[in-house]
PDB file of N, CA and C in Angstrom:
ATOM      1  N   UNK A   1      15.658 -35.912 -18.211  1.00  0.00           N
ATOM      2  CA  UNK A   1      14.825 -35.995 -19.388  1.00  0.00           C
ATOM      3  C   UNK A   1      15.738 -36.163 -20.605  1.00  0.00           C
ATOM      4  N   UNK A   2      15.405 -37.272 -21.491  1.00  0.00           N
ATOM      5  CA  UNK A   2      16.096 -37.225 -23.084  1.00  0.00           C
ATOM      6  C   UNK A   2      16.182 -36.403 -23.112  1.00  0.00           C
ATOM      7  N   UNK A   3      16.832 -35.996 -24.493  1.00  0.00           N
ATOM      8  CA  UNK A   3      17.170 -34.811 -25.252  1.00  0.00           C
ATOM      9  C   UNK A   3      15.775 -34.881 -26.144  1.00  0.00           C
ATOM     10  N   UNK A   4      15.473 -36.005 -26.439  1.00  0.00           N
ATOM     11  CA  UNK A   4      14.582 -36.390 -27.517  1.00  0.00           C
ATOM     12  C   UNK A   4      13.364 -35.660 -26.965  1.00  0.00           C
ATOM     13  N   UNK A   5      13.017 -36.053 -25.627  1.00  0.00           N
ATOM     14  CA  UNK A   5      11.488 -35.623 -24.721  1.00  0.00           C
ATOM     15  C   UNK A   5      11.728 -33.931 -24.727  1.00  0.00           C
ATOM     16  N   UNK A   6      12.703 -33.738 -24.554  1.00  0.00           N
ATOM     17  CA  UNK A   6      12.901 -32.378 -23.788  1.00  0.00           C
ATOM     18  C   UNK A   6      12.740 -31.633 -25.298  1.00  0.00           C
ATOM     19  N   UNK A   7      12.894 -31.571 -26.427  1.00  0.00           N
ATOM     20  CA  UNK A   7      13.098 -30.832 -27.711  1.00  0.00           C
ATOM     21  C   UNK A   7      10.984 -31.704 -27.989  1.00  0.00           C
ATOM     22  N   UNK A   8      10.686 -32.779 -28.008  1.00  0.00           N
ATOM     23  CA  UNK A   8       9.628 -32.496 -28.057  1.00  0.00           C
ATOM     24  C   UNK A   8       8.560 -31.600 -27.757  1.00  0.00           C
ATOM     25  N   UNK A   9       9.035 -31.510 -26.174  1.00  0.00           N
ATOM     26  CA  UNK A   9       8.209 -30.586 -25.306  1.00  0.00           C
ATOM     27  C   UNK A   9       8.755 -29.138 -25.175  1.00  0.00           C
ATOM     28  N   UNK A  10       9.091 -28.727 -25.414  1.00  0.00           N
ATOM     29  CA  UNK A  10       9.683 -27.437 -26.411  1.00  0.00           C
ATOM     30  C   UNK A  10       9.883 -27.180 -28.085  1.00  0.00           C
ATOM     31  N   UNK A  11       8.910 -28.272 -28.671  1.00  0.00           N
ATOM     32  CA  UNK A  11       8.385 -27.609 -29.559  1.00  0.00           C
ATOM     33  C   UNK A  11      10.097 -27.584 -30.825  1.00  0.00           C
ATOM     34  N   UNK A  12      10.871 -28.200 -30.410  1.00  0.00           N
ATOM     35  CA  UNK A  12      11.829 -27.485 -31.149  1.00  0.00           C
ATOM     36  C   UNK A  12      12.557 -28.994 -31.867  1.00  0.00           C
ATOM     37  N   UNK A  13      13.094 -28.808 -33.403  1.00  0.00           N
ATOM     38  CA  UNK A  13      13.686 -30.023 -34.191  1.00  0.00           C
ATOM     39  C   UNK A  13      15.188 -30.401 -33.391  1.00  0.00           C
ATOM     40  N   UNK A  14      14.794 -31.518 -32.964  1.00  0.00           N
ATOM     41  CA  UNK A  14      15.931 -32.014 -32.479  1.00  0.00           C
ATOM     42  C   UNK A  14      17.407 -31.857 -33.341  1.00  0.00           C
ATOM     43  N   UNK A  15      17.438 -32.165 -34.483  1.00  0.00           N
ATOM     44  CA  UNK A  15      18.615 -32.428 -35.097  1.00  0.00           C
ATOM     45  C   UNK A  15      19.256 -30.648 -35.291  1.00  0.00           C
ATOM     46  N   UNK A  16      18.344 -29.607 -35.187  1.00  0.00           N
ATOM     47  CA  UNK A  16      19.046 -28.525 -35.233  1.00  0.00           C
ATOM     48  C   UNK A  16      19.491 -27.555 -34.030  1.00  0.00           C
ATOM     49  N   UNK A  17      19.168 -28.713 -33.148  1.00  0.00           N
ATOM     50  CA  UNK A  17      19.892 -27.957 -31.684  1.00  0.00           C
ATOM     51  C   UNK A  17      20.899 -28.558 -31.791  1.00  0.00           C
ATOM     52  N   UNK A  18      21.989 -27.356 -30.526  1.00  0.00           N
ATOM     53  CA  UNK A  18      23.561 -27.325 -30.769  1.00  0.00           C
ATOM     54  C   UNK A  18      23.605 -29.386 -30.241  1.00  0.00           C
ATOM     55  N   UNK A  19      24.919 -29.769 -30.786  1.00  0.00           N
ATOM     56  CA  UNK A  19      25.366 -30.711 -30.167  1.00  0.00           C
ATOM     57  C   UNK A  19      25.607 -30.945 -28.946  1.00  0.00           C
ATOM     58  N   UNK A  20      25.410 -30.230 -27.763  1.00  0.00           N
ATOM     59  CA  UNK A  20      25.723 -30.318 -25.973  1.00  0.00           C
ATOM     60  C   UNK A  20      24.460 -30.348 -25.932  1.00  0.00           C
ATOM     61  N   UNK A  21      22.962 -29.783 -26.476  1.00  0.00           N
ATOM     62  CA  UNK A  21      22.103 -30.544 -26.369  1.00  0.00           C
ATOM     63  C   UNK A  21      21.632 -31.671 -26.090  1.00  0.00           C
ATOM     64  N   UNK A  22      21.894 -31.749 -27.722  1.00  0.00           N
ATOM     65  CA  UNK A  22      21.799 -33.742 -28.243  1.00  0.00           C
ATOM     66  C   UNK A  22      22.067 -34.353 -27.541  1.00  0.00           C
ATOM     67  N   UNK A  23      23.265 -34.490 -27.080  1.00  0.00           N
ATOM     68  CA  UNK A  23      23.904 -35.532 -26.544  1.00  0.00           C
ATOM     69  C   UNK A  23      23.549 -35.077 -24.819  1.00  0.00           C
ATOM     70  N   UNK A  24      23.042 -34.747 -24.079  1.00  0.00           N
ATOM     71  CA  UNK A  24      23.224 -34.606 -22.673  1.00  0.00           C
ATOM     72  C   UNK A  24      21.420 -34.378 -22.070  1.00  0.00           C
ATOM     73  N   UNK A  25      21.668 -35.383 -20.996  1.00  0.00           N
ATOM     74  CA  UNK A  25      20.249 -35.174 -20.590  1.00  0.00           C
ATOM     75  C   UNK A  25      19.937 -34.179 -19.786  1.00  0.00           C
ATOM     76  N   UNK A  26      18.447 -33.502 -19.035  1.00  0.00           N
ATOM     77  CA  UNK A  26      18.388 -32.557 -18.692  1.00  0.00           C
ATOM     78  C   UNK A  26      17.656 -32.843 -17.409  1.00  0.00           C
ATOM     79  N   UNK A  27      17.972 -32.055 -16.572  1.00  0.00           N
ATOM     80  CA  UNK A  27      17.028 -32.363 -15.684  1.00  0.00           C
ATOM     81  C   UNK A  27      15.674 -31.551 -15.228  1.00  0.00           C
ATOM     82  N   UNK A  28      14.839 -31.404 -14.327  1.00  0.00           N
ATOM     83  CA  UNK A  28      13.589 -31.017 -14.855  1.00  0.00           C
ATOM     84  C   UNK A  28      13.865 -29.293 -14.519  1.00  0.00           C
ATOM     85  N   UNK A  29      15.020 -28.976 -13.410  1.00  0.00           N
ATOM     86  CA  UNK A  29      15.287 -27.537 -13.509  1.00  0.00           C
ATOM     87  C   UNK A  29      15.968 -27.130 -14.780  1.00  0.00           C
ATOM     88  N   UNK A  30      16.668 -27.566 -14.997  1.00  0.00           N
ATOM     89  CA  UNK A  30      17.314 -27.090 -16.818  1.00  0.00           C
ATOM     90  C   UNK A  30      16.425 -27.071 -17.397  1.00  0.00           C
ATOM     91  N   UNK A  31      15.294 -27.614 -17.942  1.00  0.00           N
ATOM     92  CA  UNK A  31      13.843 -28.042 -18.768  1.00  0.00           C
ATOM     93  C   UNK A  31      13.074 -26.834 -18.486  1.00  0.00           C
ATOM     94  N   UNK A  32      13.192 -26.407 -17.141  1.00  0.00           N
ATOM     95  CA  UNK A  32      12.283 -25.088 -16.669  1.00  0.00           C
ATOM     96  C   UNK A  32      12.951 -23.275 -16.948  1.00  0.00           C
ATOM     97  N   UNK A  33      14.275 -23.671 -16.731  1.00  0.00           N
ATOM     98  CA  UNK A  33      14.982 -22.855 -16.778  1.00  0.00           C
ATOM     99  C   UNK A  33      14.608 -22.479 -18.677  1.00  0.00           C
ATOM    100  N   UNK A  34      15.237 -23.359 -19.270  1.00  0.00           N
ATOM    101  CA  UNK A  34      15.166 -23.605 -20.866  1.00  0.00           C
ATOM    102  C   UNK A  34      13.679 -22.397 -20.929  1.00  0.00           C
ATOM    103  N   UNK A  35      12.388 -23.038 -20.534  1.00  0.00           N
ATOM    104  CA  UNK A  35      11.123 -22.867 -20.987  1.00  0.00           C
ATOM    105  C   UNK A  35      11.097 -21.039 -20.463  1.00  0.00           C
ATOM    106  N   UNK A  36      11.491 -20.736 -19.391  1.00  0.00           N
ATOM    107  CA  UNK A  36      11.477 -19.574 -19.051  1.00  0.00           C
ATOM    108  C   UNK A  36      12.546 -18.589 -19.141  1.00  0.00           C
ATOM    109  N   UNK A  37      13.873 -18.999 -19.660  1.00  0.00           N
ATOM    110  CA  UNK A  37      14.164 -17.952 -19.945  1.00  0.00           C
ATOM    111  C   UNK A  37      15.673 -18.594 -21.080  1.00  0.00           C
ATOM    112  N   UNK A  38      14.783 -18.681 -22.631  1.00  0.00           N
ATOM    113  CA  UNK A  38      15.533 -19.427 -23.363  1.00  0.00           C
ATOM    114  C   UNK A  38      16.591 -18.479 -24.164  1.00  0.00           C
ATOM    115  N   UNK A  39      17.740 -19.896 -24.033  1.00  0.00           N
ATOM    116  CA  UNK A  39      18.608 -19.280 -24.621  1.00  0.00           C
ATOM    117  C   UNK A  39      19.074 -18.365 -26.230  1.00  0.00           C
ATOM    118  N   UNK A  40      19.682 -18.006 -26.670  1.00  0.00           N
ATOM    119  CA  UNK A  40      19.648 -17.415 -27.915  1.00  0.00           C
ATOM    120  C   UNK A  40      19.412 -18.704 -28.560  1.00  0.00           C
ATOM    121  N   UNK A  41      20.010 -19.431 -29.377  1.00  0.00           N
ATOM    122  CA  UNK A  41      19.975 -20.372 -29.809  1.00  0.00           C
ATOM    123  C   UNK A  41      18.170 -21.276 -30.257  1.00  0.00           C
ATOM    124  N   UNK A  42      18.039 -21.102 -28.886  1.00  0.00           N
ATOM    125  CA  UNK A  42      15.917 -21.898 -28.612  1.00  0.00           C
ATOM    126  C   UNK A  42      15.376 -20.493 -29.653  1.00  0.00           C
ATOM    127  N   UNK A  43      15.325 -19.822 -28.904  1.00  0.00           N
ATOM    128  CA  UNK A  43      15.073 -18.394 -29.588  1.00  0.00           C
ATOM    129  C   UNK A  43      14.835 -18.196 -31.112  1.00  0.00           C
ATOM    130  N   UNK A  44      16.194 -18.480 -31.238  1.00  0.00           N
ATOM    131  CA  UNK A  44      15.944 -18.623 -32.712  1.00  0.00           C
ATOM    132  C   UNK A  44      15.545 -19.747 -33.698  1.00  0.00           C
ATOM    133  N   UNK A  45      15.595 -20.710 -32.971  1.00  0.00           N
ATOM    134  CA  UNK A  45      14.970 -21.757 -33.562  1.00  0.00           C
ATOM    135  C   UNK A  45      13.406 -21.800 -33.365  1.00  0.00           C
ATOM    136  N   UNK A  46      12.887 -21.303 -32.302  1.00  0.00           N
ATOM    137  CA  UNK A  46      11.584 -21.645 -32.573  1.00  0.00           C
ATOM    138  C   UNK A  46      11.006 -20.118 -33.467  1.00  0.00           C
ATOM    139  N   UNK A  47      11.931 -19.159 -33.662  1.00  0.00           N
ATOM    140  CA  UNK A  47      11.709 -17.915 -34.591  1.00  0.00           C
ATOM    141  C   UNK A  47      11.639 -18.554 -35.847  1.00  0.00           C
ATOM    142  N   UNK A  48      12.379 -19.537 -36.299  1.00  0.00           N
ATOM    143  CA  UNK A  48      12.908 -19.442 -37.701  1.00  0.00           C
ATOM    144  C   UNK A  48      13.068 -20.999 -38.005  1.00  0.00           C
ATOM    145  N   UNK A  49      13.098 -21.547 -37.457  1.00  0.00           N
ATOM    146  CA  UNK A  49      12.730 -23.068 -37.544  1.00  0.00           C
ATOM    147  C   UNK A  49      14.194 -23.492 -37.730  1.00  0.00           C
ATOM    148  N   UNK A  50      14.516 -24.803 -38.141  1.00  0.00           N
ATOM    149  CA  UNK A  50      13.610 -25.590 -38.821  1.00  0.00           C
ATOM    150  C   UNK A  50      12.839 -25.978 -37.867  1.00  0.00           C
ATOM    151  N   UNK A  51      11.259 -26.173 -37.993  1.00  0.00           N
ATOM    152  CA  UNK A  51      10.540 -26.536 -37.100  1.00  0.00           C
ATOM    153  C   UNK A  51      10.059 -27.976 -37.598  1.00  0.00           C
ATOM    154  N   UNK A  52       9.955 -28.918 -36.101  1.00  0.00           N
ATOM    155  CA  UNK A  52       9.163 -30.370 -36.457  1.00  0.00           C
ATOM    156  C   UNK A  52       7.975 -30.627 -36.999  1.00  0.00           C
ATOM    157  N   UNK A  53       7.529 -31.588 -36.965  1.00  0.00           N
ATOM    158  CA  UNK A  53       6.247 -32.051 -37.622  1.00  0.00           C
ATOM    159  C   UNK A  53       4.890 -31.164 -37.192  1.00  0.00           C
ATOM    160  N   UNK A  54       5.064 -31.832 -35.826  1.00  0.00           N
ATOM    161  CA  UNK A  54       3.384 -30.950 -35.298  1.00  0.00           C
ATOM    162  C   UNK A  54       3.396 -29.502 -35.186  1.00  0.00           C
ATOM    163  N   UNK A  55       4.975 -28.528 -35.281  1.00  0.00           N
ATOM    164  CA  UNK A  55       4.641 -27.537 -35.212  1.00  0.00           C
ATOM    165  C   UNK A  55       4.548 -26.883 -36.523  1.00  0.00           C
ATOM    166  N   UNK A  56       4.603 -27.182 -37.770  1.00  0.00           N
ATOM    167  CA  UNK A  56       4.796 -27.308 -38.864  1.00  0.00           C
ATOM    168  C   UNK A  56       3.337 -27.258 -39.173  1.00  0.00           C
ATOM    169  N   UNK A  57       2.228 -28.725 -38.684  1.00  0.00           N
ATOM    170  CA  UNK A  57       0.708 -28.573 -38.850  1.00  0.00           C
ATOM    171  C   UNK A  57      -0.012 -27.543 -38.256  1.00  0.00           C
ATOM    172  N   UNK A  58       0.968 -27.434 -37.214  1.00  0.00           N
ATOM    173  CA  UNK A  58       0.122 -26.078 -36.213  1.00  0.00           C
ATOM    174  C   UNK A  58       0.031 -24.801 -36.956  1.00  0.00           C
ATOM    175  N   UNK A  59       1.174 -24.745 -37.368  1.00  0.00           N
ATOM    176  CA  UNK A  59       1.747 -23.104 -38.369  1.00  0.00           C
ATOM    177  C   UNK A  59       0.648 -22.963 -39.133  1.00  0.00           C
ATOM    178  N   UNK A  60       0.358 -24.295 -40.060  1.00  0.00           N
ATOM    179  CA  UNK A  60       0.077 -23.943 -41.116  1.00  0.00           C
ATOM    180  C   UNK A  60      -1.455 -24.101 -41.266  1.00  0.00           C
ATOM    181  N   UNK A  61      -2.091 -24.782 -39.942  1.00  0.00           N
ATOM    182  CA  UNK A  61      -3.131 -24.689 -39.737  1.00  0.00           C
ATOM    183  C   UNK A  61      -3.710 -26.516 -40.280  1.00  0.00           C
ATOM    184  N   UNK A  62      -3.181 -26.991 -40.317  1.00  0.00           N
ATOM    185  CA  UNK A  62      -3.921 -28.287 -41.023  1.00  0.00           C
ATOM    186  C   UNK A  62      -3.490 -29.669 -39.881  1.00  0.00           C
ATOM    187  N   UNK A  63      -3.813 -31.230 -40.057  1.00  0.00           N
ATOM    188  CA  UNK A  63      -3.465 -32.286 -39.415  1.00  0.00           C
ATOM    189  C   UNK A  63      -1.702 -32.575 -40.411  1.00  0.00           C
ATOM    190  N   UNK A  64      -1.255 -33.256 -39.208  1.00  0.00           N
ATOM    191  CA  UNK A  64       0.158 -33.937 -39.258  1.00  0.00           C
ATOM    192  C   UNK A  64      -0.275 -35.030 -40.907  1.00  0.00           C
ATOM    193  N   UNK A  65      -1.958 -35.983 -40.595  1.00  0.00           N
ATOM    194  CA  UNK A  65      -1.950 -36.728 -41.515  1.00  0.00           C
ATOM    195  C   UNK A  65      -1.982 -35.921 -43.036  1.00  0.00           C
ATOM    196  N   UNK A  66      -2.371 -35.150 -43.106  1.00  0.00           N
ATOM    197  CA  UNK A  66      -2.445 -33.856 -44.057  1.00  0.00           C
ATOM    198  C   UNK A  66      -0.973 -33.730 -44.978  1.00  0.00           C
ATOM    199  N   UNK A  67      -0.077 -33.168 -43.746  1.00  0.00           N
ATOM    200  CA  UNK A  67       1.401 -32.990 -44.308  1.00  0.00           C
ATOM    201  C   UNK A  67       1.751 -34.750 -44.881  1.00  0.00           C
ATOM    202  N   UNK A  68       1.808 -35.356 -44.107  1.00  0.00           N
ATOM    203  CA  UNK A  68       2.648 -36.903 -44.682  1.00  0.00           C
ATOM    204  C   UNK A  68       1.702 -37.338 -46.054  1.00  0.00           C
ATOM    205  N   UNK A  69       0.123 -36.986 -45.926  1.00  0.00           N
ATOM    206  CA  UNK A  69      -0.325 -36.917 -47.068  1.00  0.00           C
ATOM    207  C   UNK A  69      -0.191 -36.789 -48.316  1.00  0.00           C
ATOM    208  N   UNK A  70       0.059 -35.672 -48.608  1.00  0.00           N
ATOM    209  CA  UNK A  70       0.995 -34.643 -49.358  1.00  0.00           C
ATOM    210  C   UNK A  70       2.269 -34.811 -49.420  1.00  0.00           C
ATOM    211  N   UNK A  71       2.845 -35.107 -48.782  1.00  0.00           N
ATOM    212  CA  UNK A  71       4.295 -35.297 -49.375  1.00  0.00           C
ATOM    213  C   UNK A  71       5.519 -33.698 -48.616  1.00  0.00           C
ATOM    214  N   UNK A  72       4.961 -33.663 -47.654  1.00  0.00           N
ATOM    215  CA  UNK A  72       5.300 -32.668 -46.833  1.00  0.00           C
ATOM    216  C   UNK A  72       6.059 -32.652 -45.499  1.00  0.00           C
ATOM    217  N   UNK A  73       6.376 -33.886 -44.806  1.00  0.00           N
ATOM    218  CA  UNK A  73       6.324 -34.782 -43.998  1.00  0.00           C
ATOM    219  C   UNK A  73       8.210 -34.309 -43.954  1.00  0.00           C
ATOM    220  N   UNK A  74       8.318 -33.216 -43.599  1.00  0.00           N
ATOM    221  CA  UNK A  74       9.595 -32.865 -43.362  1.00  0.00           C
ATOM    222  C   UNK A  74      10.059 -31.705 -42.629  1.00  0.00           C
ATOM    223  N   UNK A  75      10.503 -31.106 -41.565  1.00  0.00           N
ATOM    224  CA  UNK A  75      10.879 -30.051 -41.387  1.00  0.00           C
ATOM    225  C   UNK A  75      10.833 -29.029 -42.067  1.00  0.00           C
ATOM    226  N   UNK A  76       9.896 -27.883 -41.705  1.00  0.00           N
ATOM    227  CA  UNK A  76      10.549 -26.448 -42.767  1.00  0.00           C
ATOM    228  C   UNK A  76      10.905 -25.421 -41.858  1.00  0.00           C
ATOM    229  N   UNK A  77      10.858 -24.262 -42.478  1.00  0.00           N
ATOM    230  CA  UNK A  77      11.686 -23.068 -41.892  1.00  0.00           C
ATOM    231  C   UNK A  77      10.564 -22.203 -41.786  1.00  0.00           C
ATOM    232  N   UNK A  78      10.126 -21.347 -40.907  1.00  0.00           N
ATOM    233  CA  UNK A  78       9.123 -20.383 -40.814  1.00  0.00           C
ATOM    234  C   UNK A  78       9.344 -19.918 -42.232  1.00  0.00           C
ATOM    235  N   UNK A  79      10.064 -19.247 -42.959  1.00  0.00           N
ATOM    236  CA  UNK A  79       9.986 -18.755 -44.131  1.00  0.00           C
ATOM    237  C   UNK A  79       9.563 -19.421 -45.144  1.00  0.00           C
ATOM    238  N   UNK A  80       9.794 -20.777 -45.125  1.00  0.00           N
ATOM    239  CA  UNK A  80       8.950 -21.919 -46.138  1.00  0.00           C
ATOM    240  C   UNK A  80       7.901 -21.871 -45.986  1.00  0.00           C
ATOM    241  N   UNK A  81       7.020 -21.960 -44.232  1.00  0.00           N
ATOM    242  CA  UNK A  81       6.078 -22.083 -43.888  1.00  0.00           C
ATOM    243  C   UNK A  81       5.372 -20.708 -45.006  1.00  0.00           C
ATOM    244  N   UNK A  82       5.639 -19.914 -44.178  1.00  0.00           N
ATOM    245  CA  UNK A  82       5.230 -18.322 -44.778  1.00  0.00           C
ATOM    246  C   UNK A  82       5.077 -18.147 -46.382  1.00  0.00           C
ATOM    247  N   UNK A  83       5.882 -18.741 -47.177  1.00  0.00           N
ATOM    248  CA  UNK A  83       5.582 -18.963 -48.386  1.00  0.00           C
ATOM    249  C   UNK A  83       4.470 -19.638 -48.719  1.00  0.00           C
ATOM    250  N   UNK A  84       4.126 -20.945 -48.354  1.00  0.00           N
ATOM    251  CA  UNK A  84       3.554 -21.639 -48.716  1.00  0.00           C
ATOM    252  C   UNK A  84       2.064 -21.500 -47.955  1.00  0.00           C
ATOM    253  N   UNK A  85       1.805 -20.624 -47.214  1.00  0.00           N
ATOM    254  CA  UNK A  85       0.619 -19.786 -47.159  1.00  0.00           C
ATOM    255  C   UNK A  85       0.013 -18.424 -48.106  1.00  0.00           C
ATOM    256  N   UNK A  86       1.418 -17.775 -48.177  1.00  0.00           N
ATOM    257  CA  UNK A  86       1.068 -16.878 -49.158  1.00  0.00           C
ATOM    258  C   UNK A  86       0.369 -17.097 -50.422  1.00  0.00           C
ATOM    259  N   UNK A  87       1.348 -18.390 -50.701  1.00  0.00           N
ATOM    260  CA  UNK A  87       0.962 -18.802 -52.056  1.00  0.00           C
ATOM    261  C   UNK A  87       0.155 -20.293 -51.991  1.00  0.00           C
ATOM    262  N   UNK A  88      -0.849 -20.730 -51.352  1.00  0.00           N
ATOM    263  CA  UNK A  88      -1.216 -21.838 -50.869  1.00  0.00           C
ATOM    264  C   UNK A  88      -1.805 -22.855 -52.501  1.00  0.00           C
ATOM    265  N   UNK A  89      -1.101 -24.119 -51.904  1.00  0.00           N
ATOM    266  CA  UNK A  89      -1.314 -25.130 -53.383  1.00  0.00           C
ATOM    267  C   UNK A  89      -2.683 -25.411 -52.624  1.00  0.00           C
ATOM    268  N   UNK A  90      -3.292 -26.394 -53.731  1.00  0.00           N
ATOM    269  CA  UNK A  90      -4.667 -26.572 -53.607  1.00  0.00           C
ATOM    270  C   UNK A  90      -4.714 -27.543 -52.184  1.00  0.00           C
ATOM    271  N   UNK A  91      -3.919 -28.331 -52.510  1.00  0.00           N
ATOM    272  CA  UNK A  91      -4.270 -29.758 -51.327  1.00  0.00           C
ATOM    273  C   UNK A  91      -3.910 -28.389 -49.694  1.00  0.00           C
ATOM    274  N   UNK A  92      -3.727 -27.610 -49.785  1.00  0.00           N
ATOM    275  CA  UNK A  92      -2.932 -27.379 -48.362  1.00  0.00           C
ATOM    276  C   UNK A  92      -4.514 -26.393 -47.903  1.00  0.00           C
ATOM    277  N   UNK A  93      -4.878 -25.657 -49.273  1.00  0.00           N
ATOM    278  CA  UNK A  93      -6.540 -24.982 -49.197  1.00  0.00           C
ATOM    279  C   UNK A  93      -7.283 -26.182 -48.373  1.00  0.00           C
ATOM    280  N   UNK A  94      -7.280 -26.922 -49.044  1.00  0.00           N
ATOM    281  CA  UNK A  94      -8.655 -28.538 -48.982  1.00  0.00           C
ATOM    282  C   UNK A  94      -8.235 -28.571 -47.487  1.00  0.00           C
ATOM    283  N   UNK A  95      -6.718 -28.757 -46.922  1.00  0.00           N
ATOM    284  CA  UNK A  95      -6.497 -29.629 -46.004  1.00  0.00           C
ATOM    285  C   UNK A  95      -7.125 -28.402 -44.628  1.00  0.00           C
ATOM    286  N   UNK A  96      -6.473 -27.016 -45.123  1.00  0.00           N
ATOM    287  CA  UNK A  96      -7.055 -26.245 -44.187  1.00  0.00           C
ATOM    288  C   UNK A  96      -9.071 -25.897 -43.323  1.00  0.00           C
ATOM    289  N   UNK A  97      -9.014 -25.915 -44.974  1.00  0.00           N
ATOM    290  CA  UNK A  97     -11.138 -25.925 -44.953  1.00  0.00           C
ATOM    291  C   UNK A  97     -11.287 -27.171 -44.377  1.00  0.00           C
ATOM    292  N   UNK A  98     -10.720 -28.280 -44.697  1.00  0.00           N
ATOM    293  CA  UNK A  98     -11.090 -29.597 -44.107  1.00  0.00           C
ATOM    294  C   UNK A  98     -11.082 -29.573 -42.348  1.00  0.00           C
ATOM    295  N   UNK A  99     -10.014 -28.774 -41.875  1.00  0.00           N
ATOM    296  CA  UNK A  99     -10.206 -29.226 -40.546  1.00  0.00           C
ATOM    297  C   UNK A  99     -10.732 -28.170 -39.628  1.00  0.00           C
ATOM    298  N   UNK A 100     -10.885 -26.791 -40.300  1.00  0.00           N
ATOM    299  CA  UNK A 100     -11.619 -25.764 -39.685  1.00  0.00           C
ATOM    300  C   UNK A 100     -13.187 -26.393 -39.806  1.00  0.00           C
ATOM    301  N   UNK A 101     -13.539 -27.473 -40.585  1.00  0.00           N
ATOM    302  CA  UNK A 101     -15.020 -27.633 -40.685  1.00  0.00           C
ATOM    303  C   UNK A 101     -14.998 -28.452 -39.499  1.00  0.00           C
ATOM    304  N   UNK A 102     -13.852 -29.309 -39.409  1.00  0.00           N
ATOM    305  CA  UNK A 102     -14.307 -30.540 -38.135  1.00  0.00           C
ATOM    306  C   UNK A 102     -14.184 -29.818 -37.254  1.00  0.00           C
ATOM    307  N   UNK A 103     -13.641 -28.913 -37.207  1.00  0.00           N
ATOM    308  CA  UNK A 103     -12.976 -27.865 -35.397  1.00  0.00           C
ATOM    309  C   UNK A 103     -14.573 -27.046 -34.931  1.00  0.00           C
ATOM    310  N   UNK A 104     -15.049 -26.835 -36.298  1.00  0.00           N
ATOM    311  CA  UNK A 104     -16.672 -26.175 -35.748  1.00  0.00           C
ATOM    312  C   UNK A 104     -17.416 -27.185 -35.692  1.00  0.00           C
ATOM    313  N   UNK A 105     -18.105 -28.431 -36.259  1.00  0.00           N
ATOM    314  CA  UNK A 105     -18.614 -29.492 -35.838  1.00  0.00           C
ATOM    315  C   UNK A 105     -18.716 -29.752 -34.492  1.00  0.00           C
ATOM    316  N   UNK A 106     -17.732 -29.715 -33.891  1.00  0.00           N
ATOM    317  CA  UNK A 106     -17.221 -30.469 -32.696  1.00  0.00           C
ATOM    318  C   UNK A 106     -17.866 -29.305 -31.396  1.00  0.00           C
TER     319      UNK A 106
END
């Protein structure tokens, strides 16, 4: 598996895993191993980010089109995330009410 697939499907920003990552492919026992019993490193990255796009919409509760919307369309850090709930700007209110209405619609 890429490095690219394998950090997708673990949820985790490619560019801030170690370099023996990046560069080396995995195979589907390393991928399993990874998922069940991750290293310090995974650990703390999916603790503290920087986290990618979709997990970024997930955090914060809104669509991916939402963030690129806005001007958001970048990696943050759980602690950014966490801020920017505490203190929520208007578009991120709208974007949230917006998709909790379609999630009950449905």
């Amino acid at each position: 598996m890429k490095p690219a697939t394998a950090a997708k499907k673990l949820g985790i920003f490619l560019p801030a895993t170690p370099e023996e990552f990046q560069n080396n492919a995995l195979t589907h026992e390393e991928y399993v191993e990874l998922q069940s019993n991750p290293p310090e490193w995974l650990a703390e990255l999916r603790r503290n980010g920087p986290h990618p796009r979709p997990e970024v919409a997930r955090k914060l509760g809104i669509t991916i089109t939402a963030l690129k919307k806005n001007g958001m369309d970048k990696p943050l850090t759980t602690a950014e995330i966490k801020a920017l709930l505490a203190d929520q700007p208007e578009w991120l209110r709208a974007a949230r009410t917006s998709l909790a209405e379609q999630r009950s619609a449905e």
